[in-house]
C-alpha atoms as a PDB file:
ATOM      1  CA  UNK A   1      -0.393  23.655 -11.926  1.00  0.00           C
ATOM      2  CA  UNK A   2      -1.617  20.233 -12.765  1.00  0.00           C
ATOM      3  CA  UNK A   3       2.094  19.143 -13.202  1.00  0.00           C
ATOM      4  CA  UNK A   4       2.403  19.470  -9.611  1.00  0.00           C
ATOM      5  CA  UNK A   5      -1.145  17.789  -8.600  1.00  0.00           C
ATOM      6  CA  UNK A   6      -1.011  14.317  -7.317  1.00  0.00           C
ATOM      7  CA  UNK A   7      -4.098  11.871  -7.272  1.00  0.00           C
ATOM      8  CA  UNK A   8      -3.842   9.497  -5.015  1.00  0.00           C
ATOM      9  CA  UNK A   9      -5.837   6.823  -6.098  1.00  0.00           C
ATOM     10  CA  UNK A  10      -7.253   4.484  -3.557  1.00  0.00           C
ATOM     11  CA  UNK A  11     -10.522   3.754  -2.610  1.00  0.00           C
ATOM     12  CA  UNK A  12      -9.150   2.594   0.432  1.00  0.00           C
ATOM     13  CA  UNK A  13      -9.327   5.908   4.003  1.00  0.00           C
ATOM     14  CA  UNK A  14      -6.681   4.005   5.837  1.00  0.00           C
ATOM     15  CA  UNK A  15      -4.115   3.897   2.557  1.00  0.00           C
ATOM     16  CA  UNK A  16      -5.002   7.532   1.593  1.00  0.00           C
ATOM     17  CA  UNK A  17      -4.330   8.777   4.739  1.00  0.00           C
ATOM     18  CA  UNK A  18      -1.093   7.206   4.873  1.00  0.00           C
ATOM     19  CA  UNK A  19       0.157   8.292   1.816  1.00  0.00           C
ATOM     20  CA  UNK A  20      -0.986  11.875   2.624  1.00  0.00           C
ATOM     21  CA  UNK A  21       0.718  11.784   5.840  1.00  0.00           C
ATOM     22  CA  UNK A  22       4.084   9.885   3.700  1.00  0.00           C
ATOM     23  CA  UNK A  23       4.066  12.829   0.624  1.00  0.00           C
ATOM     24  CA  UNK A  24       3.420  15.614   3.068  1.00  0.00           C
ATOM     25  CA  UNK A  25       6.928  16.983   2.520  1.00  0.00           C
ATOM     26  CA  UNK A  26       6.579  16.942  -0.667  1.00  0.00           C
ATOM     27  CA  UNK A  27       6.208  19.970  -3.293  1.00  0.00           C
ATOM     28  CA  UNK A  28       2.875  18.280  -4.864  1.00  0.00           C
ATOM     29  CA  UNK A  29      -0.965  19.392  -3.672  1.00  0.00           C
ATOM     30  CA  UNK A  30      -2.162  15.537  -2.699  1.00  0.00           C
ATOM     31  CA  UNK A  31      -5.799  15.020  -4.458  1.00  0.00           C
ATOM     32  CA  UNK A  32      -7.615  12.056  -3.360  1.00  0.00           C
ATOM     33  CA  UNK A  33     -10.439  10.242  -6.012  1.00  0.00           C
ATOM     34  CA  UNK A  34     -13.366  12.733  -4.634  1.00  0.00           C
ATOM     35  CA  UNK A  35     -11.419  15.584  -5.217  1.00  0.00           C
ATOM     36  CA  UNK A  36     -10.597  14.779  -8.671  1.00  0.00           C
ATOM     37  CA  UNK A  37     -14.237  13.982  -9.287  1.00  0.00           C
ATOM     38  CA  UNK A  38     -13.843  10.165  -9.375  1.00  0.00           C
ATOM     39  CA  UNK A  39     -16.772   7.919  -8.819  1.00  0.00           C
ATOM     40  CA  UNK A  40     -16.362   4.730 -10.087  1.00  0.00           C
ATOM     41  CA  UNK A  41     -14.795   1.543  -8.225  1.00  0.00           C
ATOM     42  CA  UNK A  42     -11.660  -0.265 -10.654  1.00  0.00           C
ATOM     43  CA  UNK A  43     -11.973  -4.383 -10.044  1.00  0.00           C
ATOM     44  CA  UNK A  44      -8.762  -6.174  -9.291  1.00  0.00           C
ATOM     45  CA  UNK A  45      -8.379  -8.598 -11.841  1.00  0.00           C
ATOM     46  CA  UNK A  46      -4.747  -9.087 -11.801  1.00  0.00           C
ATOM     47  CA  UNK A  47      -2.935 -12.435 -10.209  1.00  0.00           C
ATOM     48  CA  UNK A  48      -0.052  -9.583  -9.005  1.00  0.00           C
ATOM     49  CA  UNK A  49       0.198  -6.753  -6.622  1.00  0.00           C
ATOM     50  CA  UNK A  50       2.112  -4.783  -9.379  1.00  0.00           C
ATOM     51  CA  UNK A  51      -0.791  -5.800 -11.949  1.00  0.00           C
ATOM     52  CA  UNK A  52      -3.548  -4.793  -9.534  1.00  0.00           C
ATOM     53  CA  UNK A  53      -1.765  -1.644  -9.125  1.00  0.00           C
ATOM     54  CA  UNK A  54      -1.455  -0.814 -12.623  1.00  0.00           C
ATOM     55  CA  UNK A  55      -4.703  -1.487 -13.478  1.00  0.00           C
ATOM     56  CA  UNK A  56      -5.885   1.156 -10.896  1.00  0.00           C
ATOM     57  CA  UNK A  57      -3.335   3.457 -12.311  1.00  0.00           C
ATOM     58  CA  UNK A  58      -3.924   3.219 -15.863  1.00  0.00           C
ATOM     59  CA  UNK A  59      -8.080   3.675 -15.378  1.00  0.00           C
ATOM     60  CA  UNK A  60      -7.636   6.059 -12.331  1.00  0.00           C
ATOM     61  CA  UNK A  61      -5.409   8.114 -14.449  1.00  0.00           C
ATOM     62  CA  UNK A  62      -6.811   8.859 -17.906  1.00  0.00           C
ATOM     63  CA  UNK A  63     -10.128   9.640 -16.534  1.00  0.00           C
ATOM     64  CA  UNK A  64      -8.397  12.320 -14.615  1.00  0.00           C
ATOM     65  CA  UNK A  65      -5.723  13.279 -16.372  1.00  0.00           C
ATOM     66  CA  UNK A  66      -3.336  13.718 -13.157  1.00  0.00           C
ATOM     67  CA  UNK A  67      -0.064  12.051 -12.431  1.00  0.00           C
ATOM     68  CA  UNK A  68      -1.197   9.595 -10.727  1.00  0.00           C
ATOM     69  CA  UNK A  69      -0.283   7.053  -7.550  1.00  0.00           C
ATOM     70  CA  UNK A  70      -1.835   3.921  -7.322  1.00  0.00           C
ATOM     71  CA  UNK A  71      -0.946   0.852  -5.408  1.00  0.00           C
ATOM     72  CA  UNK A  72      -1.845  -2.494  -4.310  1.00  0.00           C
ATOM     73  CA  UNK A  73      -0.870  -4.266  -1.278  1.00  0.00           C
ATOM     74  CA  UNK A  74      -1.217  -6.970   0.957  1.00  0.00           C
ATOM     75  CA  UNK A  75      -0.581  -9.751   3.300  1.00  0.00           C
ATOM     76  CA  UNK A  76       1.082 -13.322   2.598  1.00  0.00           C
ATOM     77  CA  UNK A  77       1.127 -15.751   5.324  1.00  0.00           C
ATOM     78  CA  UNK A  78       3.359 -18.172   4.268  1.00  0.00           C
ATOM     79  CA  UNK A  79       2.474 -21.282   6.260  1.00  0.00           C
ATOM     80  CA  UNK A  80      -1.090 -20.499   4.254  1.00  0.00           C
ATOM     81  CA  UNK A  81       0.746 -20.873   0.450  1.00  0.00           C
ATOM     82  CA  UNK A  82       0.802 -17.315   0.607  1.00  0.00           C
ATOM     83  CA  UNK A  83      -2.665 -16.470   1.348  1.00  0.00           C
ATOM     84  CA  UNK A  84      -4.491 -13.851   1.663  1.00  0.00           C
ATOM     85  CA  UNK A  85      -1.860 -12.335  -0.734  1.00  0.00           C
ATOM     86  CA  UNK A  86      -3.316 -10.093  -3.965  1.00  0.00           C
ATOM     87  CA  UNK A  87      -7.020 -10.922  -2.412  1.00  0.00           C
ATOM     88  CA  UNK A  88      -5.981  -9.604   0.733  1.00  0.00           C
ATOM     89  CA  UNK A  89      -8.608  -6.830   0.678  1.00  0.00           C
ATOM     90  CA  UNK A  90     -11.255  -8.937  -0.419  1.00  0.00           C
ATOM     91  CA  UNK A  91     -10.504 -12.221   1.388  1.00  0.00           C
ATOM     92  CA  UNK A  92     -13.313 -13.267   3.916  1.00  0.00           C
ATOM     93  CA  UNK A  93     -15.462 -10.171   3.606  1.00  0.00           C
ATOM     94  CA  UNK A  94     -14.806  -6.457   4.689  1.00  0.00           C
ATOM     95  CA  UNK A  95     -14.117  -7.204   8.731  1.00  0.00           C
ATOM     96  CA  UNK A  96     -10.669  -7.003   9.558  1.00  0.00           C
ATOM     97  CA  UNK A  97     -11.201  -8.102  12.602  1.00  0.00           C
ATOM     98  CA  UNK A  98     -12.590 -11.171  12.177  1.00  0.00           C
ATOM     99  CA  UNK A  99     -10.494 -11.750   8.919  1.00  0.00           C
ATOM    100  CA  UNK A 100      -7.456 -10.962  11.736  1.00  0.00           C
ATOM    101  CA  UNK A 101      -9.022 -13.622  14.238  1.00  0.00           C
ATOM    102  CA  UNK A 102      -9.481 -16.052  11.114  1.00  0.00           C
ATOM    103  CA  UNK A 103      -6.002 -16.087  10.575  1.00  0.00           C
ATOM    104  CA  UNK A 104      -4.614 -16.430  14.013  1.00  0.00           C
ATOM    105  CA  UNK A 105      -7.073 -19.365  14.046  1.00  0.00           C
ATOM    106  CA  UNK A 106      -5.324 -20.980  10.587  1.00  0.00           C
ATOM    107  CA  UNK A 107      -2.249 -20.736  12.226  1.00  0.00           C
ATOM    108  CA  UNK A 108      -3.376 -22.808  15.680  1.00  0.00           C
ATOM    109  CA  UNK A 109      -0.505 -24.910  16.815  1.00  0.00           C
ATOM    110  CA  UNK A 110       2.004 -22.820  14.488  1.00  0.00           C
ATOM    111  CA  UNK A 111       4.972 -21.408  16.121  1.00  0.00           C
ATOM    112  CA  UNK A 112       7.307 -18.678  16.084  1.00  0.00           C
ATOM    113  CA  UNK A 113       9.633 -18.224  12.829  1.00  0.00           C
ATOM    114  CA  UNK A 114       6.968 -21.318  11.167  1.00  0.00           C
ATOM    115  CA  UNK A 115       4.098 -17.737  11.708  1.00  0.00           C
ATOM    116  CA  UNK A 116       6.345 -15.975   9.336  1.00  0.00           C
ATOM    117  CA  UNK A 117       4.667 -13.541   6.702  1.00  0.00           C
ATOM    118  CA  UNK A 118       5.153 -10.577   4.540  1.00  0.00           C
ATOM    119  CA  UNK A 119       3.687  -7.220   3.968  1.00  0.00           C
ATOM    120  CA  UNK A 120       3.931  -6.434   0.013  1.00  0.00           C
ATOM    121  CA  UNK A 121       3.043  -2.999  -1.842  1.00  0.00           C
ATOM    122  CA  UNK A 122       3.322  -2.636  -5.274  1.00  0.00           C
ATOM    123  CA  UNK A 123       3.180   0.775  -6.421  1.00  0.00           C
ATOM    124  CA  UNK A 124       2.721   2.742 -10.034  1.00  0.00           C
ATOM    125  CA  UNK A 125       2.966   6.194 -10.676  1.00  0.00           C
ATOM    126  CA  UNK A 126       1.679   7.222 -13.771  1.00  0.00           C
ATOM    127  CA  UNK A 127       2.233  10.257 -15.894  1.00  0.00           C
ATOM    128  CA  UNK A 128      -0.484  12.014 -17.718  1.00  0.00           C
ATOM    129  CA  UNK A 129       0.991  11.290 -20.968  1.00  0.00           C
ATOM    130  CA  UNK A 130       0.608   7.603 -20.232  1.00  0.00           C
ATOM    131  CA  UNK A 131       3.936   6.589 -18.928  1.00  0.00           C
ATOM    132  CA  UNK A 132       4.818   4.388 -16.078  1.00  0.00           C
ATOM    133  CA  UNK A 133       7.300   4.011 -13.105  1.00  0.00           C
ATOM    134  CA  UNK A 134       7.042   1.111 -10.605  1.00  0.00           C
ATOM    135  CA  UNK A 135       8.285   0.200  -6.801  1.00  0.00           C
ATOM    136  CA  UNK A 136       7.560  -2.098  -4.417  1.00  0.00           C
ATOM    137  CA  UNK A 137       7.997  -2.086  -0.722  1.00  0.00           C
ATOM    138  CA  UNK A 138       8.225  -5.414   1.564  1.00  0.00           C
ATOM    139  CA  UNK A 139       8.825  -6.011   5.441  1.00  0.00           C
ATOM    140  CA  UNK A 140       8.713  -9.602   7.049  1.00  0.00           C
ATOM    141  CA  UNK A 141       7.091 -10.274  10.159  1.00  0.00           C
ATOM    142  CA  UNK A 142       5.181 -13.182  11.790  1.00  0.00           C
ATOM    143  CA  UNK A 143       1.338 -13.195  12.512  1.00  0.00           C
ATOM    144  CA  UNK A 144       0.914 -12.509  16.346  1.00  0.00           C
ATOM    145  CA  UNK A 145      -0.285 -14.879  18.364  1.00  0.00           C
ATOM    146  CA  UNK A 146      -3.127 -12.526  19.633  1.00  0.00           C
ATOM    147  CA  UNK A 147      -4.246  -9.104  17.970  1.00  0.00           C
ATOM    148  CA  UNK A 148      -2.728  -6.181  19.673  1.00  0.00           C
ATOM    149  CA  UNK A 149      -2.352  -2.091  19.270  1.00  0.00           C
ATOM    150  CA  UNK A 150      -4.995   0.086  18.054  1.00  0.00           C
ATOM    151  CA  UNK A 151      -3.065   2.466  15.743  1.00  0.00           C
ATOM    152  CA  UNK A 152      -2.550   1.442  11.893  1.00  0.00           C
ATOM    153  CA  UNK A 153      -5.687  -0.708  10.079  1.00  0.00           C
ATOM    154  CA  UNK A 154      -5.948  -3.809   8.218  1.00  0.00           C
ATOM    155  CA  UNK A 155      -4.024  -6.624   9.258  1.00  0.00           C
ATOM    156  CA  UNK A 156      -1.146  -4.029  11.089  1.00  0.00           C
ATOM    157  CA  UNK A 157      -2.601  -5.731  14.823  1.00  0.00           C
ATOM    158  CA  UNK A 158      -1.746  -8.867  13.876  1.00  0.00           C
ATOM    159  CA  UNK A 159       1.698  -8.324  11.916  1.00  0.00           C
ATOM    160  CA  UNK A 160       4.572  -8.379  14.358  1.00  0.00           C
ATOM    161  CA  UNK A 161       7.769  -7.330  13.334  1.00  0.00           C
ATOM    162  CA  UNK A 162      10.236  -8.943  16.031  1.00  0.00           C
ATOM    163  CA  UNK A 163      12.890  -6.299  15.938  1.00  0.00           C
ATOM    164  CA  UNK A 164      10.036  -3.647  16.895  1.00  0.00           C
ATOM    165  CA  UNK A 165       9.083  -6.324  19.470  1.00  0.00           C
ATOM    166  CA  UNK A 166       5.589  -5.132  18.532  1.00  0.00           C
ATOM    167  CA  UNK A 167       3.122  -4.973  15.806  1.00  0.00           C
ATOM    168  CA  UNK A 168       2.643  -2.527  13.371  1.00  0.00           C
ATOM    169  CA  UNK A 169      -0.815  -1.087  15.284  1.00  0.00           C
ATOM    170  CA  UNK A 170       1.519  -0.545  18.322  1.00  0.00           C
ATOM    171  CA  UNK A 171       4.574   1.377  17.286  1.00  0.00           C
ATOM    172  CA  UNK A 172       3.930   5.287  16.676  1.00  0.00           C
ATOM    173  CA  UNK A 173       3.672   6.314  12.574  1.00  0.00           C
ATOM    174  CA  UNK A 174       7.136   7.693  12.668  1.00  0.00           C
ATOM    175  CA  UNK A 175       8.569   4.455  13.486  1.00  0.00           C
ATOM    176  CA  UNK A 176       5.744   2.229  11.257  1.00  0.00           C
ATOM    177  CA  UNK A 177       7.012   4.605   8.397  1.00  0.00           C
ATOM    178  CA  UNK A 178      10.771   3.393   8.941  1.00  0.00           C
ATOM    179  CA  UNK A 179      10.043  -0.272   7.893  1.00  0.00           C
ATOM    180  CA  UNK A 180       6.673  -0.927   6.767  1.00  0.00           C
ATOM    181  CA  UNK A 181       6.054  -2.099   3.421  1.00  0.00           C
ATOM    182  CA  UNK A 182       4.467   0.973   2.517  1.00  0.00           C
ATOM    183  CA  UNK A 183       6.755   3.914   4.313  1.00  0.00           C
ATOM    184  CA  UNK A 184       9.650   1.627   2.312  1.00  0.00           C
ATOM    185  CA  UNK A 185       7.895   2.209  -1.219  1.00  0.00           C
ATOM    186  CA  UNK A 186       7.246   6.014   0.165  1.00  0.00           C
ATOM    187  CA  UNK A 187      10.864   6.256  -0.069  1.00  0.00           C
ATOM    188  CA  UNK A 188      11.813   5.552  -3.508  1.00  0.00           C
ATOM    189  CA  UNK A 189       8.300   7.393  -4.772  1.00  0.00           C
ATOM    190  CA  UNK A 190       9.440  10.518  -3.246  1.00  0.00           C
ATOM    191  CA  UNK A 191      12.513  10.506  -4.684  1.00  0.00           C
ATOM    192  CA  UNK A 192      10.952   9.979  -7.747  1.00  0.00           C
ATOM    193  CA  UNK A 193       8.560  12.761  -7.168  1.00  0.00           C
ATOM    194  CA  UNK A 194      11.482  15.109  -6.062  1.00  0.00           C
ATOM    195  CA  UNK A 195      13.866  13.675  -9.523  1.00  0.00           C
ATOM    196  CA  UNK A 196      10.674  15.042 -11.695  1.00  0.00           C
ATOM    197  CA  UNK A 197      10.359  18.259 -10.196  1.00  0.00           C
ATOM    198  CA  UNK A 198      14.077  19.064 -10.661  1.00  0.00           C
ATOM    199  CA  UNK A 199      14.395  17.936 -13.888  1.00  0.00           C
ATOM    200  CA  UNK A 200      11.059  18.794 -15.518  1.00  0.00           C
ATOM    201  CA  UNK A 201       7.819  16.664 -15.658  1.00  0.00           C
ATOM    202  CA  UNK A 202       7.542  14.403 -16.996  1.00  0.00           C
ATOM    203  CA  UNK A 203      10.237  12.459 -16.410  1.00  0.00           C
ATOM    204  CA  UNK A 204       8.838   9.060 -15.043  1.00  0.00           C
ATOM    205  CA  UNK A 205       8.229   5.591 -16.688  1.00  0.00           C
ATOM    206  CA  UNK A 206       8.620   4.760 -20.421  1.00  0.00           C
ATOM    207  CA  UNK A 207       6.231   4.603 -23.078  1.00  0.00           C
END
């Protein structure tokens, strides 16, 4: 049944493989943008994660027809004004690691709590009929001094969380999804997820 179809709409491997591996428990048959015959790129126009994300929703989602999960996420250093922030994808090209040595390089001379940063994702769900429901997600680290761990993508070598007393590319998925910004939005979009099932889709958002 459709109803119980999810497109997860990113363009994005590392992100859909994530929120597979996040929504596995769940009741819903995960459908990524090639599955639901989606071609087309959406641009990021908005000045906010949660703006980015609906914008990705709302296009990703009528020209499938499929509740649909779409998010937008990112990194905000905040020695750097909050940089890369909502451009975080697109800031200084496609490599991550040289985008990841860039940083550590902006920060020269910057110490401990004065590297401090945040991981943001801003995520919308949106029914077929056009409704909404939002949630965010947020962890606070500080930009390593040197990249480490090989697990994760994006920034995750470079984003140390000091309780973990690691990054986020060296700590094993289970404990990444405990506190990441993502596995923290997971949360409250599964029980979402689970709240329409039991109650009848749809149930999410308002018109």
């Amino acid at each position: 049944m459709a109803d119980h179809q999810l497109l997860i709409a990113t363009t994005s491997a590392g992100k859909l493989r994530e929120w597979r591996h996040l929504l596995a428990d769940t009741p819903y048959r995960l459908l990524d943008l090639r599955e639901a015959g989606i071609d087309f790129d959406v641009e990021e126009t908005g000045d906010t994660f949660a703006a980015n994300a609906r914008l990705k929703a709302e296009a990703y989602g009528r020209a499938s027809g499929l509740l649909t999960l779409a998010e937008d996420s990112g990194l905000c250093v905040d020695a750097l004004g909050g940089r890369p922030g909502v451009h975080s994808a697109r800031w200084e090209g496609d490599d991550y690691a040289h985008k990841n040595a860039l940083l550590i390089s902006l920060l020269a001379g910057v110490q401990d709590r004065a590297r401090a940063c945040r991981y943001v994702c801003s995520v919308i769900l949106r029914e077929p009929d056009g409704r909404l429901w939002e949630t965010r997600g947020e962890v606070r680290g500080q930009v390593a001094l040197a990249p480490a761990g090989s697990s994760g993508f994006g920034y995750d070598p470079i984003f140390y969380v000091p309780r973990l007393e690691a990054t986020l590319a060296e700590v094993p998925d289970r404990a990444k999804d405990r506190v990441s910004h993502r596995g923290r939005a997971a949360q409250r979009v599964r029980a979402a997820l689970m709240a329409r099932l039991e109650a009848g889709a749809p149930v999410l958002g308002s018109a």
